[in-house]
Structure formats: C-alpha cells, structure tokens
PDB file of N, CA and C in Angstrom:
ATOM      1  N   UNK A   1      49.245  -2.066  36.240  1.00  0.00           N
ATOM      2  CA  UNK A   1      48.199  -1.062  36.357  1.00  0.00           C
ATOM      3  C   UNK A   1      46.980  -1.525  35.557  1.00  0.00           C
ATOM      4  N   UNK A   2      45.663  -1.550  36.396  1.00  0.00           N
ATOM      5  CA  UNK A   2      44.565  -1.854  35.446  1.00  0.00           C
ATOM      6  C   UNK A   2      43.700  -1.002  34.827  1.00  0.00           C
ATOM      7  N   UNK A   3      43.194  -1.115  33.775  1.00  0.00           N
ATOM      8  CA  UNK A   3      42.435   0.020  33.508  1.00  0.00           C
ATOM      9  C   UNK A   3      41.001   0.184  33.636  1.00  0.00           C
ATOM     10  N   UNK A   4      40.326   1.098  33.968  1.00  0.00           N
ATOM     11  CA  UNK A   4      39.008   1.137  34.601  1.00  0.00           C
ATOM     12  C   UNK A   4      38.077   0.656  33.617  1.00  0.00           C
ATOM     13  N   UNK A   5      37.122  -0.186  33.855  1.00  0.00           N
ATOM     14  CA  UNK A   5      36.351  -0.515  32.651  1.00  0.00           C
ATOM     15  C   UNK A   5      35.067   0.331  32.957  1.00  0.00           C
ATOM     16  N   UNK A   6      34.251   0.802  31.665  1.00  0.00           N
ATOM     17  CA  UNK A   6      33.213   1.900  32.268  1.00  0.00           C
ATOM     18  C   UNK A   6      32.000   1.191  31.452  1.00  0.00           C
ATOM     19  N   UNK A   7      31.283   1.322  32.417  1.00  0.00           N
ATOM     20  CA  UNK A   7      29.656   0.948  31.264  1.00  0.00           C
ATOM     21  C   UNK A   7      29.240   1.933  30.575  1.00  0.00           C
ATOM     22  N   UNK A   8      28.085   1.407  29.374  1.00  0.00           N
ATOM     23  CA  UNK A   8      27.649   1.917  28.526  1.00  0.00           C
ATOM     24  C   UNK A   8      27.695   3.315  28.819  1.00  0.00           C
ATOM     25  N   UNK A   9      26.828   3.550  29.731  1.00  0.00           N
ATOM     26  CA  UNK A   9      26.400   4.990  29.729  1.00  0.00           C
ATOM     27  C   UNK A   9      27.688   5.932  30.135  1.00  0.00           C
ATOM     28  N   UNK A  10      28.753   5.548  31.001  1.00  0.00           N
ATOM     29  CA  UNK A  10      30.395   6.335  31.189  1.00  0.00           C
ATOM     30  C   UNK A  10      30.661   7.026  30.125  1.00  0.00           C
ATOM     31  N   UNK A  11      30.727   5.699  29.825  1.00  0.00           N
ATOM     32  CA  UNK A  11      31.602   6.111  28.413  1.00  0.00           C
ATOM     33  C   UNK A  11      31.056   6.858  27.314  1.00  0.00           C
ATOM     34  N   UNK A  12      29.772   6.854  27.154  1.00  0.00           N
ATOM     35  CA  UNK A  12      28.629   7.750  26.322  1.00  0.00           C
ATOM     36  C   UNK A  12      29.093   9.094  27.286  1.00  0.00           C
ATOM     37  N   UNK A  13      28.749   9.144  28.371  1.00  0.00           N
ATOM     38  CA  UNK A  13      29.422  10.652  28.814  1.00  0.00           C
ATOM     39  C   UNK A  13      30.221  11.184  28.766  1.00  0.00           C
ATOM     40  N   UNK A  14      31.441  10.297  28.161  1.00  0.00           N
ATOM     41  CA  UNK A  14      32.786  10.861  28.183  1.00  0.00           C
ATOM     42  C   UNK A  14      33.113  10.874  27.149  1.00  0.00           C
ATOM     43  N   UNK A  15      32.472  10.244  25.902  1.00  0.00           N
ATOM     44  CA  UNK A  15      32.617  11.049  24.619  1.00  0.00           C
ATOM     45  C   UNK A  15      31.110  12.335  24.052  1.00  0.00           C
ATOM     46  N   UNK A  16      30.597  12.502  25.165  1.00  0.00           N
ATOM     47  CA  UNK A  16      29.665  13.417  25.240  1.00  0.00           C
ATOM     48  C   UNK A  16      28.648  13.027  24.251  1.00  0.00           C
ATOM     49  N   UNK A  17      28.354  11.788  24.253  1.00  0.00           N
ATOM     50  CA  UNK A  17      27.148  11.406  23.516  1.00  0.00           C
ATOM     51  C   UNK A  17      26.300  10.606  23.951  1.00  0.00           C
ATOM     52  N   UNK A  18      25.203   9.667  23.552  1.00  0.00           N
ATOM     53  CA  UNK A  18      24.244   9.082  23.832  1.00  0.00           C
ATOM     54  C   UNK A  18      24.770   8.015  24.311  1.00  0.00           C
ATOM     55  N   UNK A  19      23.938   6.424  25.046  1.00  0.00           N
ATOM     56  CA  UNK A  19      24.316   5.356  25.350  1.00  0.00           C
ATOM     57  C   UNK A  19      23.950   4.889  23.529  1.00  0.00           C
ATOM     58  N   UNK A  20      23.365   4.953  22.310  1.00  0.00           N
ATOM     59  CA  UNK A  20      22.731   4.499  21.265  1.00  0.00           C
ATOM     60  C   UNK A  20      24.303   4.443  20.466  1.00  0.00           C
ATOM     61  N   UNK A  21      24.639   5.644  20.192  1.00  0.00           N
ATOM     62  CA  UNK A  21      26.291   5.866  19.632  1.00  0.00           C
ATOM     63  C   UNK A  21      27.154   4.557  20.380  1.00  0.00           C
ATOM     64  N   UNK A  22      27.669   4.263  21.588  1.00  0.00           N
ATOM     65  CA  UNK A  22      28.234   3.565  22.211  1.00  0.00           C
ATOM     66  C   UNK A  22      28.134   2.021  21.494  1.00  0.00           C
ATOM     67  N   UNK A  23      26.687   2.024  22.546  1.00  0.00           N
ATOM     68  CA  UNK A  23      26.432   0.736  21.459  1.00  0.00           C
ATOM     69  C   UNK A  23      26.837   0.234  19.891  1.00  0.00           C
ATOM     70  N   UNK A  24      26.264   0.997  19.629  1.00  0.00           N
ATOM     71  CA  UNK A  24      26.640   1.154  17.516  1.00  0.00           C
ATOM     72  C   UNK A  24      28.168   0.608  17.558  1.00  0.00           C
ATOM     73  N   UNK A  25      28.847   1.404  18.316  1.00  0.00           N
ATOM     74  CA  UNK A  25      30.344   1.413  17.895  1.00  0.00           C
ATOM     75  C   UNK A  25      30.624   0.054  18.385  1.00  0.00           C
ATOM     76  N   UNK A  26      30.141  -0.689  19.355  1.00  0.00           N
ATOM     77  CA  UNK A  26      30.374  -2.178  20.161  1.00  0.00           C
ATOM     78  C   UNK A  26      29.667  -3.062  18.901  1.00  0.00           C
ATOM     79  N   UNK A  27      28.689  -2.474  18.428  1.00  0.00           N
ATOM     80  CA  UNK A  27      28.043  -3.765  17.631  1.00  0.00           C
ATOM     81  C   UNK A  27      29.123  -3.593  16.310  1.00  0.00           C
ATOM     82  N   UNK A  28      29.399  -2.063  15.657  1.00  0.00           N
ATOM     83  CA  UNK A  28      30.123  -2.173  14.342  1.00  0.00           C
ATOM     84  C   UNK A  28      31.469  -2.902  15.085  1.00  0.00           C
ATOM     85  N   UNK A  29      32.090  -3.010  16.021  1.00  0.00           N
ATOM     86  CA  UNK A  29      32.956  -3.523  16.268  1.00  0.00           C
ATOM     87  C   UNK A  29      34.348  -2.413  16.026  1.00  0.00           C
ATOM     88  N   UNK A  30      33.890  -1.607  16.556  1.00  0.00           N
ATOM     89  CA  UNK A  30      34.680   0.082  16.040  1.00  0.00           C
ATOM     90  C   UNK A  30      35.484   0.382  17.287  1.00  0.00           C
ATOM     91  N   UNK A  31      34.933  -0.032  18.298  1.00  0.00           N
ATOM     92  CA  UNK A  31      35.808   0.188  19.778  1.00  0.00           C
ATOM     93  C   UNK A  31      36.416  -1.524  20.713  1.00  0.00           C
ATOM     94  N   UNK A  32      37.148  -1.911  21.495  1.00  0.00           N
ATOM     95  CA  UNK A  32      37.451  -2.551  22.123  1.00  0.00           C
ATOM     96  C   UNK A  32      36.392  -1.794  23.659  1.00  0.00           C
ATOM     97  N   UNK A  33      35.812  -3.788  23.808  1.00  0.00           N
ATOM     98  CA  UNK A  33      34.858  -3.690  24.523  1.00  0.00           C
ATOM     99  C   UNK A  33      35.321  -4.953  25.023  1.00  0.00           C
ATOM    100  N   UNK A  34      34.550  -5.282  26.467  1.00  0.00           N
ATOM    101  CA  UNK A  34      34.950  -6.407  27.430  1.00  0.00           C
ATOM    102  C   UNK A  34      33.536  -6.880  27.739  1.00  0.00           C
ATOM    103  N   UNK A  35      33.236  -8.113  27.588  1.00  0.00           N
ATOM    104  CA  UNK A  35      32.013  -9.267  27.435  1.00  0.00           C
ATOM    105  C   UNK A  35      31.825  -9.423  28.853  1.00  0.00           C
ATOM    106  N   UNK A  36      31.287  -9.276  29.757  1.00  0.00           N
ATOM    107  CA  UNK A  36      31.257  -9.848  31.125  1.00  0.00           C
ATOM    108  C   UNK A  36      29.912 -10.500  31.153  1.00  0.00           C
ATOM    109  N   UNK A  37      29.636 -11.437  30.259  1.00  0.00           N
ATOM    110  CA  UNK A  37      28.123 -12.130  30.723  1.00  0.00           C
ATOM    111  C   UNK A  37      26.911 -11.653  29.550  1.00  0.00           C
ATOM    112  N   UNK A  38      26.640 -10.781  29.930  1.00  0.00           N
ATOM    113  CA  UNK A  38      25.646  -9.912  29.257  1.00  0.00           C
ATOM    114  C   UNK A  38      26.433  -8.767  29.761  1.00  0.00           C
ATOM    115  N   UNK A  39      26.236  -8.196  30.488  1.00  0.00           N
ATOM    116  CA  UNK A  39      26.647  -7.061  30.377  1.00  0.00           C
ATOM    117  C   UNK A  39      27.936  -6.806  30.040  1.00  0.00           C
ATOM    118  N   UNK A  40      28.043  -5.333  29.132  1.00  0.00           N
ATOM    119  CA  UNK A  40      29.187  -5.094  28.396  1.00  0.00           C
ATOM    120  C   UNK A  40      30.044  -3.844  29.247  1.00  0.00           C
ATOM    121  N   UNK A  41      31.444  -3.928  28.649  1.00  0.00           N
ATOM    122  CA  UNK A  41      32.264  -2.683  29.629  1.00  0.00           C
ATOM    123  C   UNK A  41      33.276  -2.425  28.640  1.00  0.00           C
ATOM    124  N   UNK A  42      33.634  -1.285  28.546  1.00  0.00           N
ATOM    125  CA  UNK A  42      34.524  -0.498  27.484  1.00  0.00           C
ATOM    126  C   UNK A  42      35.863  -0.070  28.811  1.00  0.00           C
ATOM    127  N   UNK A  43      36.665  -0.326  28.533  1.00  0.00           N
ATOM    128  CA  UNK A  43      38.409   0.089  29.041  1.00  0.00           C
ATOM    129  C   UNK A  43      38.285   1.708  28.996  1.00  0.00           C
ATOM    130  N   UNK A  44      38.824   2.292  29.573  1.00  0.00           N
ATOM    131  CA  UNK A  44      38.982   3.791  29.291  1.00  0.00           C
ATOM    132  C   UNK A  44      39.834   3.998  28.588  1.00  0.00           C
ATOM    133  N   UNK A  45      40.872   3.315  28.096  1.00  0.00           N
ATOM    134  CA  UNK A  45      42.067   3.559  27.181  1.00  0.00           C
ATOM    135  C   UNK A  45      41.561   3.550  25.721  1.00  0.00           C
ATOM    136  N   UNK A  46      40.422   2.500  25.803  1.00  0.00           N
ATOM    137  CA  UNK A  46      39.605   1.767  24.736  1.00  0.00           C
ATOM    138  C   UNK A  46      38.978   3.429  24.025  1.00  0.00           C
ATOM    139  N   UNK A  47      38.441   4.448  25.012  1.00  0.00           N
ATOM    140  CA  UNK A  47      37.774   5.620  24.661  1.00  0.00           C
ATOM    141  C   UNK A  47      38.694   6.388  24.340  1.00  0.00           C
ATOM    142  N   UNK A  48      39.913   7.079  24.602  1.00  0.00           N
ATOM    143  CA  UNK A  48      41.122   7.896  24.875  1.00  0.00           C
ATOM    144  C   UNK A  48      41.260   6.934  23.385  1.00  0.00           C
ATOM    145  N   UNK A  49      41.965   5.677  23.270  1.00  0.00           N
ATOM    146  CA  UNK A  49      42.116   5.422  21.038  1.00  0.00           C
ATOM    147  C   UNK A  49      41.695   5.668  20.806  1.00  0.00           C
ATOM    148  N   UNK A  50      40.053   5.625  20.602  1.00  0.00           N
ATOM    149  CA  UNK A  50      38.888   5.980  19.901  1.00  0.00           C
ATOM    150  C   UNK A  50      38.825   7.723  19.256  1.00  0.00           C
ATOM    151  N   UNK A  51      39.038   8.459  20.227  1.00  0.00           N
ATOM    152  CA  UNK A  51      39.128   9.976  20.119  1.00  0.00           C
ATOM    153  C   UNK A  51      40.475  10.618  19.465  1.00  0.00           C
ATOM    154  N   UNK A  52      41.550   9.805  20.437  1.00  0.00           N
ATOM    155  CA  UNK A  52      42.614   9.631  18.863  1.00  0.00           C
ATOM    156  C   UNK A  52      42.812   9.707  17.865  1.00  0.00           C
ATOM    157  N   UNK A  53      42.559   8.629  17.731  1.00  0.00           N
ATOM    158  CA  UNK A  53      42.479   7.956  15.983  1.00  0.00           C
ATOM    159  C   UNK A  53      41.038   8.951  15.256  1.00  0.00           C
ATOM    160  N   UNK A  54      40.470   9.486  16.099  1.00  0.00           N
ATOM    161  CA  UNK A  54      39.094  10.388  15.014  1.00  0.00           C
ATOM    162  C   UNK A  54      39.222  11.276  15.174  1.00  0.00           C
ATOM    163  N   UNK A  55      40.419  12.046  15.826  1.00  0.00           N
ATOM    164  CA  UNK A  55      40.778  13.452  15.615  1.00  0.00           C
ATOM    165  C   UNK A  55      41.426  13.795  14.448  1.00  0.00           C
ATOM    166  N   UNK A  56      40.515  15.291  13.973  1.00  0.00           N
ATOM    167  CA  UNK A  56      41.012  15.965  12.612  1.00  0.00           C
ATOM    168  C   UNK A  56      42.258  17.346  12.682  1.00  0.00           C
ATOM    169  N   UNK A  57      43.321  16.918  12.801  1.00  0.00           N
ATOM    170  CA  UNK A  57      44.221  18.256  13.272  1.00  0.00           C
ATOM    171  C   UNK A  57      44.169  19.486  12.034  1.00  0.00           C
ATOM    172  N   UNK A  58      43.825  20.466  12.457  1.00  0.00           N
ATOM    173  CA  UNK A  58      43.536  21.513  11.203  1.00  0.00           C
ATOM    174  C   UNK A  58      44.477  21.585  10.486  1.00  0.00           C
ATOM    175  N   UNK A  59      44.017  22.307   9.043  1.00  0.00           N
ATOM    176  CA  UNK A  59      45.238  22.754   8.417  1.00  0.00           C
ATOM    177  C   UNK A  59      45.750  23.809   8.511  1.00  0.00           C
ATOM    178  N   UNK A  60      46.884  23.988   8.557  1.00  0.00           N
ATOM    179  CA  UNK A  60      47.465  25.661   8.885  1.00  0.00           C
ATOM    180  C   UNK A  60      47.583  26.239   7.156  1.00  0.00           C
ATOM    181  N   UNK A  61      46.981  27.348   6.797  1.00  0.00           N
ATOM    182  CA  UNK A  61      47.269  27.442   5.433  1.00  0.00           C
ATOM    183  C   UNK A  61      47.660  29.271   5.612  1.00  0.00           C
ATOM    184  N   UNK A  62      48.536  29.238   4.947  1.00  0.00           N
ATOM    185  CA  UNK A  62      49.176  31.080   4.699  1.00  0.00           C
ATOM    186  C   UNK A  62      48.675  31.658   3.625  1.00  0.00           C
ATOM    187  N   UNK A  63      47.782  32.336   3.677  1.00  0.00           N
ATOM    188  CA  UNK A  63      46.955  33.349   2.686  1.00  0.00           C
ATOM    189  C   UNK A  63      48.330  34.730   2.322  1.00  0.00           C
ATOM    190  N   UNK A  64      48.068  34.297   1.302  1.00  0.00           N
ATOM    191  CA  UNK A  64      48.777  35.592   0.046  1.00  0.00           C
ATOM    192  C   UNK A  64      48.048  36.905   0.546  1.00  0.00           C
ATOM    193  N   UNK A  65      48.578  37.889   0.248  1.00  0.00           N
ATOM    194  CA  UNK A  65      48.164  39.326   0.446  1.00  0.00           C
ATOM    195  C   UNK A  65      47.071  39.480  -0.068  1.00  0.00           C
ATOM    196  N   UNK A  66      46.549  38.969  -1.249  1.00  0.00           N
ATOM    197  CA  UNK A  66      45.427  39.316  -1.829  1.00  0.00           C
ATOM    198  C   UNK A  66      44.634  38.193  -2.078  1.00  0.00           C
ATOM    199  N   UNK A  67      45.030  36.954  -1.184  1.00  0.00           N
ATOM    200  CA  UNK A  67      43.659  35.929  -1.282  1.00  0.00           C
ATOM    201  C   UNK A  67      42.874  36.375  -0.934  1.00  0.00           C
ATOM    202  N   UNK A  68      41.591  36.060  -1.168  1.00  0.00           N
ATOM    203  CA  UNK A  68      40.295  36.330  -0.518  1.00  0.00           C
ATOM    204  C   UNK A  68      39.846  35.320   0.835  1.00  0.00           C
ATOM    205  N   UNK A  69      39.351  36.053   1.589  1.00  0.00           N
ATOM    206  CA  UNK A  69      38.826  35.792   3.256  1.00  0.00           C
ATOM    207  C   UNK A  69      38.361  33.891   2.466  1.00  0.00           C
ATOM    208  N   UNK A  70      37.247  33.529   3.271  1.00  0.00           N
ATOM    209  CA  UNK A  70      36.845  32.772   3.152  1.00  0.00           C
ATOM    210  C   UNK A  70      35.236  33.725   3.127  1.00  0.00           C
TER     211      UNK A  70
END
C-alpha cells in the first residue's frame, strides 16, 4: 500500500494552517518530507505522526468538595 504524498499547500490544509508553517517544519527538519527535484511532498502518514506526537491529552483532575472553581 502506498501512501499519498501531498504538496505543500495539502498538507497546510490538513493541519489547518498556512503553506509558511509547513515549510518551517521541512526546513527545521520536524516532519518527514520527500525531495522530488525541487519540488517537495510530505506522505500523509508523515502528517497523521506529526499531530500525534503534538497532541496534549488533558488532565482529568477530581476537585474536593471545597476546592475552588478555577
């Protein structure tokens, strides 16, 4: 099975941000990206780790009877 490779701007849509962010992350070397010449292409699996690995799962915390709210 292959995986779809998406250009700059895809993949900026599908993490709901700019083509500028994308880039950044190809130049910091923060995402797996595919060289075709000049032009560049990001894996979709490559985006799906990315969102992964930078998800913050909340904390569940149990407030006492008389903690205060936030």
């Amino acid at each position: 099975m292959t995986d779809r490779l998406l250009t700059v701007a895809e993949a900026g849509e599908m993490l709901g941000t700019g083509e500028r962010f994308v880039r950044r992350l190809i130049a910091e070397r923060r995402i797996r990206y595919v060289k075709l010449g000049r032009p560049v292409r990001i894996p979709e699996t490559a985006i799906t780790e990315y969102v992964e690995a930078h998800t913050v799962e909340p904390i569940r915390r149990v407030r006492t009877r008389y903690e205060r709210a936030a």
